[in-house]
Protein backbone atom coordinates (compact mmCIF):
# COMPACT_ATOMS: atom_id res chain seq x y z
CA UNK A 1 26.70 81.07 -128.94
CA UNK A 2 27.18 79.88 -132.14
CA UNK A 3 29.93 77.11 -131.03
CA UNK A 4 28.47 75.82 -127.65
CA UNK A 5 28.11 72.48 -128.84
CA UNK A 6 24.50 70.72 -127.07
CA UNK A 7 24.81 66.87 -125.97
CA UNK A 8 22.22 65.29 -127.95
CA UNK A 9 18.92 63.35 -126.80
CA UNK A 10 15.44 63.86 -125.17
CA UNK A 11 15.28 66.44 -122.16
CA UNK A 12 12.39 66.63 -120.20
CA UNK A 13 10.32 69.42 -118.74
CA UNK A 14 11.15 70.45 -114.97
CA UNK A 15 6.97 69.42 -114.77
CA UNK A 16 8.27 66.30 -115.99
CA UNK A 17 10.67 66.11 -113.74
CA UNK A 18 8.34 67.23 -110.95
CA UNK A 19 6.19 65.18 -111.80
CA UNK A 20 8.42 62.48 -111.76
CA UNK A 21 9.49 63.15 -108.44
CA UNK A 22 6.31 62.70 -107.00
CA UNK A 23 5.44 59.01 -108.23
CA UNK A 24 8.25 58.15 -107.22
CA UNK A 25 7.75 59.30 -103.83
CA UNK A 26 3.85 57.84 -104.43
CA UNK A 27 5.52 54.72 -104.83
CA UNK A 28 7.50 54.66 -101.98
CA UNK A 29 5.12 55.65 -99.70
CA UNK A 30 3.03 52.46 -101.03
CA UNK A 31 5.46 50.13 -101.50
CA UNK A 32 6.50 51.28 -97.66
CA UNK A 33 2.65 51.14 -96.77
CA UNK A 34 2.39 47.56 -98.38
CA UNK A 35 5.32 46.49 -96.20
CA UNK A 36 3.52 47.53 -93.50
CA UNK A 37 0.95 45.41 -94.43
CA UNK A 38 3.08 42.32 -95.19
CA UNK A 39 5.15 42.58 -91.87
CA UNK A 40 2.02 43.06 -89.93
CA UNK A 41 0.21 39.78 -91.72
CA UNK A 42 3.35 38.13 -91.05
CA UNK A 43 3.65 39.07 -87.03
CA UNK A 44 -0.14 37.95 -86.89
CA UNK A 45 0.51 34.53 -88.90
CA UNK A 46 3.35 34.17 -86.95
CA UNK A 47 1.37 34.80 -83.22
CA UNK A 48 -0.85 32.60 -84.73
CA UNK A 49 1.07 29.85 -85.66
CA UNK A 50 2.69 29.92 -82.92
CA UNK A 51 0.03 29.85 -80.33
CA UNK A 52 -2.00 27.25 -83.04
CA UNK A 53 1.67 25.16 -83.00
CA UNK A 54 2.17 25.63 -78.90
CA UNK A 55 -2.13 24.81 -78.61
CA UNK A 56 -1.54 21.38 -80.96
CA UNK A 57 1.12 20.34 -78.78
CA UNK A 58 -0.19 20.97 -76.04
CA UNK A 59 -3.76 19.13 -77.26
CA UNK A 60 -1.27 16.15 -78.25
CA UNK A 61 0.48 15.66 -75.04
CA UNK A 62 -3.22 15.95 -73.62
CA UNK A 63 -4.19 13.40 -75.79
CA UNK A 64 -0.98 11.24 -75.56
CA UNK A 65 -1.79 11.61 -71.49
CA UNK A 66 -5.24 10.34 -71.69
CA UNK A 67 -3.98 7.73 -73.99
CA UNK A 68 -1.14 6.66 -71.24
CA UNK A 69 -4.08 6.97 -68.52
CA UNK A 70 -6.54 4.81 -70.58
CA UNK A 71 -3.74 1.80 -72.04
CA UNK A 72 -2.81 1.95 -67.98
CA UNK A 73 -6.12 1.34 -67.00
CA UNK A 74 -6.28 -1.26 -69.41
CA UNK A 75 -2.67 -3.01 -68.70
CA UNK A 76 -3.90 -2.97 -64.69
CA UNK A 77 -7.23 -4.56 -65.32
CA UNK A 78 -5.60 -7.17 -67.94
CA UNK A 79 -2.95 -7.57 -64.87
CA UNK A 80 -5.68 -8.28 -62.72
CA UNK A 81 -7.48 -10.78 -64.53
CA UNK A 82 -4.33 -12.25 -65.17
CA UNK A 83 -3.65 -12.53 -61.45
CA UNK A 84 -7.18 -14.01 -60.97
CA UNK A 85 -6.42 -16.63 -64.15
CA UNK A 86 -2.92 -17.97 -62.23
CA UNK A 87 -4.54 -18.31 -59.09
CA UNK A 88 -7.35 -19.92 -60.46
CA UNK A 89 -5.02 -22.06 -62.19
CA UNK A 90 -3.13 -22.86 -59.35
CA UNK A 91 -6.12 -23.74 -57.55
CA UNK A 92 -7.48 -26.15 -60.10
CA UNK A 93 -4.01 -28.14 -60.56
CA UNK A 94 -4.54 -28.62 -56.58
CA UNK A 95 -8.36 -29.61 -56.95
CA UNK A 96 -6.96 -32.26 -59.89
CA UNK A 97 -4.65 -33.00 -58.02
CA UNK A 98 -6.52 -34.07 -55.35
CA UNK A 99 -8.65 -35.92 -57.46
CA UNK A 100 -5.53 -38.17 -58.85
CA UNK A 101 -4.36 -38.67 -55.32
CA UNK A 102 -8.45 -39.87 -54.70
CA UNK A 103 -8.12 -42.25 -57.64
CA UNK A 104 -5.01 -43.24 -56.96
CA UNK A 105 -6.21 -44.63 -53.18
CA UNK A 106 -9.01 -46.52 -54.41
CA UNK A 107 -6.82 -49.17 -56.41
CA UNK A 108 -6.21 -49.86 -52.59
CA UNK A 109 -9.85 -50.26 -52.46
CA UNK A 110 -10.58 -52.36 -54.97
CA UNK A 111 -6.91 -54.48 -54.37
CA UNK A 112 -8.75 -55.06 -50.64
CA UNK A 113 -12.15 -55.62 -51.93
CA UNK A 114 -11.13 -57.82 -54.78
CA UNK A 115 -8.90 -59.76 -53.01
CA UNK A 116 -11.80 -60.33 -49.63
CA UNK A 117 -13.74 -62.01 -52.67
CA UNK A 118 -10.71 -63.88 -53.84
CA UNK A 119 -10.68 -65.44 -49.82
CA UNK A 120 -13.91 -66.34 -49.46
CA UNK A 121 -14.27 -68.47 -52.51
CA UNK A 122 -11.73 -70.40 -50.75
CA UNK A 123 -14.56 -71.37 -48.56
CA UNK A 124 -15.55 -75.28 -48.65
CA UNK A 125 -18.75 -77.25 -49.55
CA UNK A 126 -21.84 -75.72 -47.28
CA UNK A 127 -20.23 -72.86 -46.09
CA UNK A 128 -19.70 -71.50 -49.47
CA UNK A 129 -22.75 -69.56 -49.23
CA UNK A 130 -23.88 -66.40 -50.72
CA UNK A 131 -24.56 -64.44 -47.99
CA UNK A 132 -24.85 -60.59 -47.09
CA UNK A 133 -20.76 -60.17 -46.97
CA UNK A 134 -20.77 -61.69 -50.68
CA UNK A 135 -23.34 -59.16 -52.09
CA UNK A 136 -21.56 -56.02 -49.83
CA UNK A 137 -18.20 -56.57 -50.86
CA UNK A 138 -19.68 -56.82 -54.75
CA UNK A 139 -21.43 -53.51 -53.99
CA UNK A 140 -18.59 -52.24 -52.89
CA UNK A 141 -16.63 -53.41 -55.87
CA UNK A 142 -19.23 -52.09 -58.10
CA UNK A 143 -19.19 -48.76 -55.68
CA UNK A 144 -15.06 -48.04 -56.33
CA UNK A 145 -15.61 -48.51 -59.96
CA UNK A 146 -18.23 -45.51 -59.97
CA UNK A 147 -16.15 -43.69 -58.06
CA UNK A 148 -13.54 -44.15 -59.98
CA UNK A 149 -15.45 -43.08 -63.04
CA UNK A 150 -16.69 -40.64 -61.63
CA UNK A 151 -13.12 -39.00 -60.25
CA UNK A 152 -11.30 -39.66 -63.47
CA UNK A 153 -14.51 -37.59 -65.12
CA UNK A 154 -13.59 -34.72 -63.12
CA UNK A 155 -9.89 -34.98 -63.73
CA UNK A 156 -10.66 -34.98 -67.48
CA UNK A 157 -12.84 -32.34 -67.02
CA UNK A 158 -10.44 -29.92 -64.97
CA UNK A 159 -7.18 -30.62 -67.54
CA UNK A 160 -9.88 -29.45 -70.51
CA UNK A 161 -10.32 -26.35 -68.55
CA UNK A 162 -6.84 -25.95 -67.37
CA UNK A 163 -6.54 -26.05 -71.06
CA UNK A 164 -8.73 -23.13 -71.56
CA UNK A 165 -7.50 -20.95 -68.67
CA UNK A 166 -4.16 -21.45 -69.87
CA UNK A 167 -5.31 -19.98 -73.21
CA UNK A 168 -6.85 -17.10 -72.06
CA UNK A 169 -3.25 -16.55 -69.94
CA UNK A 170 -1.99 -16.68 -72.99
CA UNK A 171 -4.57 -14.14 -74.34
CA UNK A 172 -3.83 -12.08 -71.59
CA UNK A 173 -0.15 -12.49 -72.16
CA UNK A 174 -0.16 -11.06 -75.27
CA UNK A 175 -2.16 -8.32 -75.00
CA UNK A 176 -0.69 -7.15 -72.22
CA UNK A 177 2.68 -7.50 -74.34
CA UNK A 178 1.46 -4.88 -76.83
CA UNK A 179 -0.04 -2.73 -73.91
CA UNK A 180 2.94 -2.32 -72.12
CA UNK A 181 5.11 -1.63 -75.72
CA UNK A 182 2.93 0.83 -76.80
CA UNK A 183 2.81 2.42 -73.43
CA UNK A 184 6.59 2.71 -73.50
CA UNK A 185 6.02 4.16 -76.90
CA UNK A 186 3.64 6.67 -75.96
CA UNK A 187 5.92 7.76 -72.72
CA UNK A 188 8.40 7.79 -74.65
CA UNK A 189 6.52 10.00 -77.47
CA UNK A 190 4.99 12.35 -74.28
CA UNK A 191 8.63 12.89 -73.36
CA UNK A 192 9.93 14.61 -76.72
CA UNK A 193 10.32 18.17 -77.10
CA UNK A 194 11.60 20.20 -79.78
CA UNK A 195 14.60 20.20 -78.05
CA UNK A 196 14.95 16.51 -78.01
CA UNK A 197 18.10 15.48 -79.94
CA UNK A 198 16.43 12.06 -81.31
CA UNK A 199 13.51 14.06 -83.12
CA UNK A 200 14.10 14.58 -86.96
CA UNK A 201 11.69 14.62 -90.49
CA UNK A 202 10.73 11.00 -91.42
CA UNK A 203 9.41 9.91 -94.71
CA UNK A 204 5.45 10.07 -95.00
CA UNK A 205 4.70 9.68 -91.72
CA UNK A 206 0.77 10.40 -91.61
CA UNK A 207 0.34 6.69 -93.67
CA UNK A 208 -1.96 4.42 -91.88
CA UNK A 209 0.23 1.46 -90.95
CA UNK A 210 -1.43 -1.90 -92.50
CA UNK A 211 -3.25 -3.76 -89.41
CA UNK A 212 -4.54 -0.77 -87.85
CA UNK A 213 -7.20 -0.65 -85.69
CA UNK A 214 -9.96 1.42 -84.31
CA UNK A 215 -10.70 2.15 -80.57
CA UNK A 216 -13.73 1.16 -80.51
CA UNK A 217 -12.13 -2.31 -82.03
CA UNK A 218 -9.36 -1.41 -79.29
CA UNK A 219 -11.84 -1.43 -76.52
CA UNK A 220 -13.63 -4.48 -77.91
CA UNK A 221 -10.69 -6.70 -78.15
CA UNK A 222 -9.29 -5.68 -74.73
CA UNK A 223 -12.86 -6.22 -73.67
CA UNK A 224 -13.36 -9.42 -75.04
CA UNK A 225 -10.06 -10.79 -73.57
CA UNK A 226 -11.23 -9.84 -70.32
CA UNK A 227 -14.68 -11.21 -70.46
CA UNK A 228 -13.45 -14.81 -71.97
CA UNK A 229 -10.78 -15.39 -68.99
CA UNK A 230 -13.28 -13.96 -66.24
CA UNK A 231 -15.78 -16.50 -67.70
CA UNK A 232 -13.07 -19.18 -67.67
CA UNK A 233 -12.27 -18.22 -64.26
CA UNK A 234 -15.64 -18.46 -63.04
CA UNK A 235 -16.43 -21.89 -65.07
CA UNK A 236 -13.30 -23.43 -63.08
CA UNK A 237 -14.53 -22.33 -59.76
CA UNK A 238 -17.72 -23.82 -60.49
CA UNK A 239 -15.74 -26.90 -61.49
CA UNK A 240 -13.57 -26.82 -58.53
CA UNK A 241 -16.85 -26.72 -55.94
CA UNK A 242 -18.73 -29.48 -58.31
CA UNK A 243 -15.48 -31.65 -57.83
CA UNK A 244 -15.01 -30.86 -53.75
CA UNK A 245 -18.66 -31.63 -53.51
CA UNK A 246 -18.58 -34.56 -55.69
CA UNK A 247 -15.28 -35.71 -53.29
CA UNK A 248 -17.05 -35.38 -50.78
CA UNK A 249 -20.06 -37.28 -51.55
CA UNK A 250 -18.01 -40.10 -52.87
CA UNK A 251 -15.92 -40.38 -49.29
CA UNK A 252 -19.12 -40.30 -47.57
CA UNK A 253 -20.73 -43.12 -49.92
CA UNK A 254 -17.52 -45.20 -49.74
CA UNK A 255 -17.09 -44.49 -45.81
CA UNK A 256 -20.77 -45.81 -45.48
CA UNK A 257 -20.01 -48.86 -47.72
CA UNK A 258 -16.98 -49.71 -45.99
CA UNK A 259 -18.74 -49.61 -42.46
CA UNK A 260 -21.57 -51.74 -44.13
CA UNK A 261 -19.15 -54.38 -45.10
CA UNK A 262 -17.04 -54.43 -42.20
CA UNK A 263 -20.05 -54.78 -40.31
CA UNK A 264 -21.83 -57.50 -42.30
CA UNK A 265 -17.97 -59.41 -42.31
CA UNK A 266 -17.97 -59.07 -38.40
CA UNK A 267 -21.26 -60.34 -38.48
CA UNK A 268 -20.75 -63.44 -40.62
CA UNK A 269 -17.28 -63.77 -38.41
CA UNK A 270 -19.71 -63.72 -35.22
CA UNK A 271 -21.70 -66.41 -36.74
CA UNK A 272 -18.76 -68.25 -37.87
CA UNK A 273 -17.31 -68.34 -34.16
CA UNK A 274 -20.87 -68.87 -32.89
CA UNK A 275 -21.64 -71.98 -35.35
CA UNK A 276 -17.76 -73.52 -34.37
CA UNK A 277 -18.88 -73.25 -30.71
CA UNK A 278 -21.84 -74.68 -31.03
CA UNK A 279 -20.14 -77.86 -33.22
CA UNK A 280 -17.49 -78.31 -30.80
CA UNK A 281 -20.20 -78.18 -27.88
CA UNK A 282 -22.48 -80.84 -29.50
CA UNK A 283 -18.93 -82.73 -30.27
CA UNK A 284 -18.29 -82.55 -26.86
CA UNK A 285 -21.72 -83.77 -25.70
CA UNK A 286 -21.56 -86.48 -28.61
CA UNK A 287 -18.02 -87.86 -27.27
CA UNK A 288 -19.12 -87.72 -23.24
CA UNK A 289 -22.37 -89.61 -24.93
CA UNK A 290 -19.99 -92.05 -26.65
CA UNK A 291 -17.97 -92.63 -23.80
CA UNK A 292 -21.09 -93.72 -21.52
CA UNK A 293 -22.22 -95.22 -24.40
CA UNK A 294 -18.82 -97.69 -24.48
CA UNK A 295 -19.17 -97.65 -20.84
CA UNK A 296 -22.63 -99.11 -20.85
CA UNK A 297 -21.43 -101.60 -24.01
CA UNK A 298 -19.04 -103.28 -21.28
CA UNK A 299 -21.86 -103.67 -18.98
CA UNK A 300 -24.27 -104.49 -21.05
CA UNK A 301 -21.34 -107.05 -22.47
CA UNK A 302 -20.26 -108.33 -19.05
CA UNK A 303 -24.45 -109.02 -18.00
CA UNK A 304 -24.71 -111.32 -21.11
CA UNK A 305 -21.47 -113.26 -20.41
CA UNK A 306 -22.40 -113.13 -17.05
CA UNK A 307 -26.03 -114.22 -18.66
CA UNK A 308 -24.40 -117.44 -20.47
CA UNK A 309 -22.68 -118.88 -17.16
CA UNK A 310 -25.55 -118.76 -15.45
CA UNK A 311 -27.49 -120.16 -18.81
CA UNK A 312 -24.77 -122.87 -18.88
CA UNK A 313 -25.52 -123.28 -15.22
CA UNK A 314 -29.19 -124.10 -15.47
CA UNK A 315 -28.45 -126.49 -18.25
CA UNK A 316 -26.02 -128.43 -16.58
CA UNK A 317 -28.43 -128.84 -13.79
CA UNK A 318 -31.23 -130.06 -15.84
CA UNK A 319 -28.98 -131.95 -17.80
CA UNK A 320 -27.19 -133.57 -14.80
CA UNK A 321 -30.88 -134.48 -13.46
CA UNK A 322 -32.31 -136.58 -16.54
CA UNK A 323 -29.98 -138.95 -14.52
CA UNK A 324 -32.41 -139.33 -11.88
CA UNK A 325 -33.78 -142.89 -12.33
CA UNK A 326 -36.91 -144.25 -11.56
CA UNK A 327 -39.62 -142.43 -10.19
CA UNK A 328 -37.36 -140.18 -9.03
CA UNK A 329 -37.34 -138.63 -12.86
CA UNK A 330 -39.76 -136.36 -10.71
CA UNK A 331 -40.80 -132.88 -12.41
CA UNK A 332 -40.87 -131.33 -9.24
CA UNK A 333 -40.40 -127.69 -8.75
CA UNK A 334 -37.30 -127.62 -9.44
CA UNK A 335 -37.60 -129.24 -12.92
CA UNK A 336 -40.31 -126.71 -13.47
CA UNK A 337 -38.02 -123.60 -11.86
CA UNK A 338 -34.86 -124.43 -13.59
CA UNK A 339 -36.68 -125.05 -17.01
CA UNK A 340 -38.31 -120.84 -16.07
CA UNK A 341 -35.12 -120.15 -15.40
CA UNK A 342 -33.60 -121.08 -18.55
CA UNK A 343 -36.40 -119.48 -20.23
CA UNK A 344 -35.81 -116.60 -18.82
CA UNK A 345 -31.84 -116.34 -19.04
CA UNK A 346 -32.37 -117.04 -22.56
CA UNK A 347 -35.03 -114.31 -23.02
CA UNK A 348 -32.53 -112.26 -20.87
CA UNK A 349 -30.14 -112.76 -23.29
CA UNK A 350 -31.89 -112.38 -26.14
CA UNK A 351 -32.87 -108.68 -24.86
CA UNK A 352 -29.32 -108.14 -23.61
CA UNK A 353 -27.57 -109.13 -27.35
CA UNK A 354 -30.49 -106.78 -29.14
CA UNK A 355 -29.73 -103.83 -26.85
CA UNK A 356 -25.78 -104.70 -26.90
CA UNK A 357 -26.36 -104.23 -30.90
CA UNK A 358 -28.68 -101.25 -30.44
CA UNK A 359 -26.05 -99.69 -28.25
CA UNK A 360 -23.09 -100.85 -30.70
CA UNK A 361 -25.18 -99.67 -33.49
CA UNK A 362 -26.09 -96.22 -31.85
CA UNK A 363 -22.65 -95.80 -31.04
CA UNK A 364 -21.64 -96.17 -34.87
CA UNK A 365 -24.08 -93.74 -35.32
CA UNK A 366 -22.53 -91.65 -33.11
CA UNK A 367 -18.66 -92.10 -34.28
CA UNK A 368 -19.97 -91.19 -37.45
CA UNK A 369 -21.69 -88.16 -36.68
CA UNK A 370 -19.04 -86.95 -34.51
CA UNK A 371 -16.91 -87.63 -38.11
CA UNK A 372 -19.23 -85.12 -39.80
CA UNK A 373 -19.52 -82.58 -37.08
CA UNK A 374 -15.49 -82.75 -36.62
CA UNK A 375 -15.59 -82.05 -40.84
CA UNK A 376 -18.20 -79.23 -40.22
CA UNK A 377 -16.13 -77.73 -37.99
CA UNK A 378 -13.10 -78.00 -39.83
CA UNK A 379 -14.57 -76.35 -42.65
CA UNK A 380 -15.98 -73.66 -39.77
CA UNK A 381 -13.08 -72.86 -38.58
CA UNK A 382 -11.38 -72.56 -42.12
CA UNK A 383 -14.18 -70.35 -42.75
CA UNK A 384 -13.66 -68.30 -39.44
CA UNK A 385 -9.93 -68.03 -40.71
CA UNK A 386 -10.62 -67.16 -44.44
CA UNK A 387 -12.86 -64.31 -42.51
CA UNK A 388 -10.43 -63.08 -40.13
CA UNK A 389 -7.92 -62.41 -43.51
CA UNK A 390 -10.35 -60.47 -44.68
CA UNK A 391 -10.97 -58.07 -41.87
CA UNK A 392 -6.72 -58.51 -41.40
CA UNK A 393 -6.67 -57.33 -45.09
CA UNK A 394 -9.31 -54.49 -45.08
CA UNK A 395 -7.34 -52.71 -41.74
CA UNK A 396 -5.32 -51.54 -44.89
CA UNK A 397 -8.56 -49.57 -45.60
CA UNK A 398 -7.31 -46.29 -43.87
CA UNK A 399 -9.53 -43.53 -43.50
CA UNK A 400 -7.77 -39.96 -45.26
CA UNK A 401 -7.82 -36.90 -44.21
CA UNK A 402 -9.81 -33.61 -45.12
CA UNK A 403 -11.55 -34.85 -48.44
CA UNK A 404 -15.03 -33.31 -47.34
CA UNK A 405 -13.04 -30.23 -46.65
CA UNK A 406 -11.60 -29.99 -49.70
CA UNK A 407 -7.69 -31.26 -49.40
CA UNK A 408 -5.69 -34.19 -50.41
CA UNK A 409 -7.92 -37.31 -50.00
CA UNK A 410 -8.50 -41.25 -50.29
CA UNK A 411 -11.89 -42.55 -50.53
CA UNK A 412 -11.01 -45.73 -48.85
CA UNK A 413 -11.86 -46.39 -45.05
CA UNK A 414 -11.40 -49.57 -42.62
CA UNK A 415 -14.04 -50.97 -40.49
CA UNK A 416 -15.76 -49.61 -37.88
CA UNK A 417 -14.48 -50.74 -34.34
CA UNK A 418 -16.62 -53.89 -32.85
CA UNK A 419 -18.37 -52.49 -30.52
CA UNK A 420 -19.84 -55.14 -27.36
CA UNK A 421 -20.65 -58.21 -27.05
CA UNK A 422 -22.54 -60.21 -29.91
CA UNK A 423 -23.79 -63.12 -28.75
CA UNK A 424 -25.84 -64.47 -25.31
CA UNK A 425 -24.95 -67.30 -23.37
CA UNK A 426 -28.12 -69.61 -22.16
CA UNK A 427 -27.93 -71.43 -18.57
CA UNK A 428 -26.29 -74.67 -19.97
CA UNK A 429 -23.67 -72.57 -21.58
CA UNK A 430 -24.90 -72.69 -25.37
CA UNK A 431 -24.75 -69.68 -27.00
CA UNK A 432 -27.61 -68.64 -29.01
CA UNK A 433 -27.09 -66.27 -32.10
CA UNK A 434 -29.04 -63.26 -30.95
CA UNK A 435 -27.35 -60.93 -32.62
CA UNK A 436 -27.64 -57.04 -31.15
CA UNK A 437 -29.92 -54.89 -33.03
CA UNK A 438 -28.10 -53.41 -35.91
C-alpha cells in the first residue's frame, strides 16, 4: 500500500456528487421549461403579428379602396362640371358671337340711315323742310347708336366672363390633373403585394412631404373648385338669356323704327307725288287759261283795229262834210249821229285798249306764275326723286333671321310693303291729300 502513488487535488463526496447531479438536472428541467416558455411567447407573437400584419394590410387596402372610391367620385364630379364649363363656353362664344354678327349689321343701318339724311339735304329752297321723315330717320340714327352700345356692352360683358369660365377650366384642369395622378398612384399602391418585385425598404418614409394637406382642406379645395365654375356657369347662362332678351328687344325696337320711317318716307313720297300733280294740274289749267287768254288778246286786238277804221271812217265823214256850203252846213242828224258815233268808237276804244292791257297784263301775270309753278315743280319732282333714293337705298335694310329666337341676327329691317291706295280723286280729277288713317 505503501507505494500506490494518489493523483493529487480536491475529490468530492459521492453526496457531492449526488448532489451535483441533481442541479444539474434542476437546471435542465428549467432551462427546458423556460424554452417552453420562450417558444410558446414566440408562436403567440408570431400568430399575432401575423394576423396584426395580415389585419393592417388588409385595413390599408380598405382604406386605399375608399380612397380610390372617394378621389373617383371626386375626378367624375370635377369631369362633370368640366363638361358643363365647355358647353357653357361653347354656348357663350355662339351668344357673342351673335352679338358681333348683330353689330356688325347695323353699320348697314346707320350707312342707310346716314346716307337717307345725306339725300334729303339735297332738297332745294321750300321743300327743304323739317318734316316727320327728318326727325324719324334722326331717331333712328340715334336708335342704331344705342343699339350699338348696347350690343358691344354685352359683347364686353360675355369675353369678361368667357374670361372667367375659362379660368375655372383651368381650375378644373388642374385639379383633375392631380386627381387622376394620384389615383394612378393609389391603384397602383392597391395593386402591390409582398410578392411584388418593385417593393423594397426606402429611406424614412413616414416624413410628411412639405405641401401636405389635410382632407378636410382636400374636400374644401375640391369643393371650392366646384362651387366657383358652377357659379360661373350659372352667371353666363344668366348672361346668355339677358343678351337673347336684350337681342331681341333691340330687333323689335329697330323693326318698329324702321317700319315708322319707311312709313313716314312713303308718306312724304305720297305727298311729294300728290303736290307735283297738283302743280302740273294748275300748270295745265294756267297754260289752257293762257292760251284763251292769247286767243281773246287777238280778238280783243282785231275789235280795236277794227275800232280805228271805223273811227277813221266817221271822221272822214264829218270831215268831208264841213265842205257843205251855205246853209247846207246843216247839223242835221247826221252831224249829230256821226259826232255819237265817234264818241262812242272812241269810248269803245278806249275800253277795248284798257282791257287789251288788262288782258296783256293778266297774261304776264300768268307766264310768270306758270314760271314759278314750273320751278316748284321742278324742285317737286327733285324732291320726289331724292325720296325715291331713299326708299331705293333702305330696300338694303333686310330683315335677319331668328334673332328673337336666339340665333345669328341683324337688327336692321326694310320697309313695310305699301299697302292701297293713298290718295282720293275729286270729280274734276284733283286729288286731294286725304291720307288713309295710319
Amino acid at each position: 500500500m505503501s507505494g500506490f502513488t494518489q493523483k493529487p487535488g480536491l475529490h468530492h463526496s459521492v453526496s457531492d456528487w449526488h448532489s451535483n447531479n441533481q442541479q444539474l438536472s434542476a437546471a435542465a428541467r428549467q432551462e427546458r421549461q423556460a424554452a417552453r416558455e420562450v417558444k410558446r411567447e414566440a408562436r403567440s407573437l408570431r400568430d399575432l403579428t401575423s394576423c396584426q400584419t395580415v389585419w393592417d394590410e388588409s385595413e390599408t387596402r380598405r382604406r386605399l379602396s375608399d380612397r380610390v372610391w372617394d378621389v373617383t367620385r371626386w375626378k367624375e364630379a370635377l369631369e362633370a362640371c368640366a363638361q358643363e364649363v365647355d358647353k357653357e363656353m361653347e354656348a357663350l362664344t355662339l351668344s357673342k358671337q351673335q352679338s358681333e354678327e348683330a353689330l356688325a349689321a347695323t353699320s348697314v343701318d346707320l350707312e342707310v340711315t346716314a346716307e337717307c339724311l345725306a339725300l334729303r339735304e339735297g332738297r332745294r329752297e321750300l321743300e327743304l323742310v323739317a318734316d316727320r321723315v327728318e326727325e324719324e330717320l334722326k331717331t333712328e340714327a340715334a336708335l342704331i347708336q344705342r343699339v350699338r352700345q348696347d350690343l358691344q356692352r354685352h359683347i364686353d360683358r360675355a369675353f369678361e366672363q368667357l374670361c372667367i369660365l375659362q379660368e375655372a377650366r383651368h381650375q378644373l384642369t388642374a385639379d383633375l390633373q392631380n386627381k387622376m395622378e394620384a389615383l394612378d398612384i393609389d391603384l397602383s399602391c392597391l395593386s402591390l403585394t409582398t410578392q411584388s418585385p418593385q417593393i423594397s425598404l426606402k429611406t424614412d418614409p413616414t416624413r410628411i412631404p412639405p405641401g401636405s394637406s389635410t382632407p378636410q382642406e382636400w374636400v374644401q379645395f375640391s369643393q371650392r373648385n366646384a362651387t366657383v365654375s358652377q357659379e360661373a356657369v350659372q352667371a353666363s347662362q344668366q348672361l346668355r338669356e339677358d343678351m337673347s332678351l336684350s337681342r331681341a328687344q333691340l330687333q323689335n325696337e329697330m323693326e318698329t323704327q324702321h317700319r315708322a320711317t319707311g312709313f313716314a318716307l312713303r308718306k312724304r313720297s305720297h305727298h311729294e307725288e300728290q303736290a307735283a300733280r297738283e302743280l302740273q294740274w294748275q300748270i295745265k289749267k294756267t297754260e289752257d287759261e293762257m292760251a284763251e287768254m292769247e286767243s281773246d288778246i287777238h280778238n280783243l286786238d282785231a275789235d280795236f283795229q277794227a275800232k280805228a277804221a271805223c273811227l277813221k271812217l266817221a271822221h272822214t265823214r264829218l270831215e268831208t262834210r264841213t265842205r257843205r256850203a251855205g246853209a247846207d252846213l246843216c247839223r242835221d242828224q247826221v252831224q249829230h249821229g256821226l259826232v255819237a258815233e265817234v264818241q262812242q268808237l272812241e269810248a269803245t276804244s278806249l275800253n277795248l285798249k284798257l282791257q287789251l292791257s288788262q288782258n296783256q297784263g293778266s297774261l304776264q301775270r300768268m307766264a310768270l306764275h306758270r314760271s314759278r309753278l314750273l320751278q316748284d315743280l321742278s324742285r317737286k319732282q327733285e324732291a320726289l326723286s331724292l325720296e325715291e333714293r331713299s326708299l331705293a337705298v333702305r330696300t338694303r335694310l333686310t330683315p335677319a333671321s331668328g334673332t328673337a329666337s336666339g340665333s345669328a341676327s341683324g337688327t336692321a329691317y326694310g320697309p313695310a310693303a305699301r299697302t292701297g291706295p293713298l290718295l282720293l280723286m275729286n270729280s274734276s280729277g284733283r286729288s286731294h291729300g286725304n291720307l288713309l288713317a295710319q
